[in-house]
Protein backbone atom coordinates (compact mmCIF):
# COMPACT_ATOMS: atom_id res chain seq x y z
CA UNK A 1 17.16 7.62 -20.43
CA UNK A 2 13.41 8.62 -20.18
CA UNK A 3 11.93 9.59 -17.04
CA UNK A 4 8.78 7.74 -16.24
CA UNK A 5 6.43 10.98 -16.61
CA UNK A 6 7.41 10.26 -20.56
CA UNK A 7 6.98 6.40 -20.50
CA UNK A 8 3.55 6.93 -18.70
CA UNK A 9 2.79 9.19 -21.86
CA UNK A 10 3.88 7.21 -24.31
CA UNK A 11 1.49 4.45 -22.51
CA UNK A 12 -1.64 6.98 -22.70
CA UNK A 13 -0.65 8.03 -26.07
CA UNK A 14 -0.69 4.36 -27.40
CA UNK A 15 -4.04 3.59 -25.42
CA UNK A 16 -5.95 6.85 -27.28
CA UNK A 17 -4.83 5.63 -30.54
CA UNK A 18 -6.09 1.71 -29.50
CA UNK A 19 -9.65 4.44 -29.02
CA UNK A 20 -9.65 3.84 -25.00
CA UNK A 21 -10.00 6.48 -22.41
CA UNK A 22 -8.97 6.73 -19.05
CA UNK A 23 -10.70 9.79 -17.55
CA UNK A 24 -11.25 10.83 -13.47
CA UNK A 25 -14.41 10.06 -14.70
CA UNK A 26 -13.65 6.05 -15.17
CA UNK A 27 -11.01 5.93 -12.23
CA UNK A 28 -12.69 3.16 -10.45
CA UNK A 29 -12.93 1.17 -13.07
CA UNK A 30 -9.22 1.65 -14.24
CA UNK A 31 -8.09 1.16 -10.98
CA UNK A 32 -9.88 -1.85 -10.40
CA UNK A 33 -8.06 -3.64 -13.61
CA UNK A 34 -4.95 -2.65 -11.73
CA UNK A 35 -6.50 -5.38 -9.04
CA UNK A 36 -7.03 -7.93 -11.70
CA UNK A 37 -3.83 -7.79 -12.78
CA UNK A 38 -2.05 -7.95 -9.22
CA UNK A 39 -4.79 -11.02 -8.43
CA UNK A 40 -3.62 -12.96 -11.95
CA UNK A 41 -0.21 -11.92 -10.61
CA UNK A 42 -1.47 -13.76 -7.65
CA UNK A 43 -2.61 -16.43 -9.28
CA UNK A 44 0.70 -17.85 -11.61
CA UNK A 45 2.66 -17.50 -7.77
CA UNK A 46 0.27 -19.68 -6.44
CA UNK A 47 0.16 -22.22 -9.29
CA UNK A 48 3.94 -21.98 -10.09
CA UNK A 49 3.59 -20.16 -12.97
CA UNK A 50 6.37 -18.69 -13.50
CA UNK A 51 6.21 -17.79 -17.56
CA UNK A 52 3.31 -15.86 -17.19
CA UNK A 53 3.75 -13.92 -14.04
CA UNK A 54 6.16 -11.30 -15.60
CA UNK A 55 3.36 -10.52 -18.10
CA UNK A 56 0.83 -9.99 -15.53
CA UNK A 57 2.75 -7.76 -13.81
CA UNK A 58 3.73 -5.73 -16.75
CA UNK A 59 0.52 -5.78 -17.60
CA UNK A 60 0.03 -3.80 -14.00
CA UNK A 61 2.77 -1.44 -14.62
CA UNK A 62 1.27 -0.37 -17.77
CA UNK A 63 -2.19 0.32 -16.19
CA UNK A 64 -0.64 2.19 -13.50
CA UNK A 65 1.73 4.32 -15.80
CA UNK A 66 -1.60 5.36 -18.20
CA UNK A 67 -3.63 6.18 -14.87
CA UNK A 68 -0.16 8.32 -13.45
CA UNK A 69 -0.30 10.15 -16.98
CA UNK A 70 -3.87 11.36 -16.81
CA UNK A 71 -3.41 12.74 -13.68
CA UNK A 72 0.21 14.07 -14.70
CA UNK A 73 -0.93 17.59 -14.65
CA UNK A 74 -1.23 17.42 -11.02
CA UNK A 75 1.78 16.44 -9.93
CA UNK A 76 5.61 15.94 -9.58
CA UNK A 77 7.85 14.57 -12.43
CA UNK A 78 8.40 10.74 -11.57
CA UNK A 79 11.81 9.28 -10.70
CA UNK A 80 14.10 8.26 -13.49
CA UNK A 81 14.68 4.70 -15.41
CA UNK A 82 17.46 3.47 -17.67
């Protein structure tokens, strides 16, 4: 079982070796992907798009986890998943 403090690094750790950076520096700008991917979230619900929604939302999961592991040094250990 990992907690999600260790999935959120594995996440960062992937997106350094894909040569991207997610700094305090470009927080806006990560954070505002997170919005893209909720809005194409958005978007399969309203067209009935079923197949492609659980990507999208993935997809927002993953942005969130990199963004909670470069600012991991600041605070609490995140809840457990199985």
């Amino acid at each position: 079982m990992k907690r999600l403090n260790e999935v959120a690094q594995d996440i960062s750790e992937w997106r350094e070796a894909k040569g991207f950076v997610t700094t305090k520096e470009n927080m806006l700008e990560k954070l505002m992907l997170v919005v893209t991917e909720v809005a194409e979230a958005a978007e399969d619900v309203r067209h009935e798009q079923w197949h492609h929604f659980g990507e999208e939302i993935a997809d927002t999961m993953i942005r969130l986890l990199d963004i909670t592991a470069t600012l991991e040094s600041r605070g609490p250990t995140l809840a457990l998943v199985e």
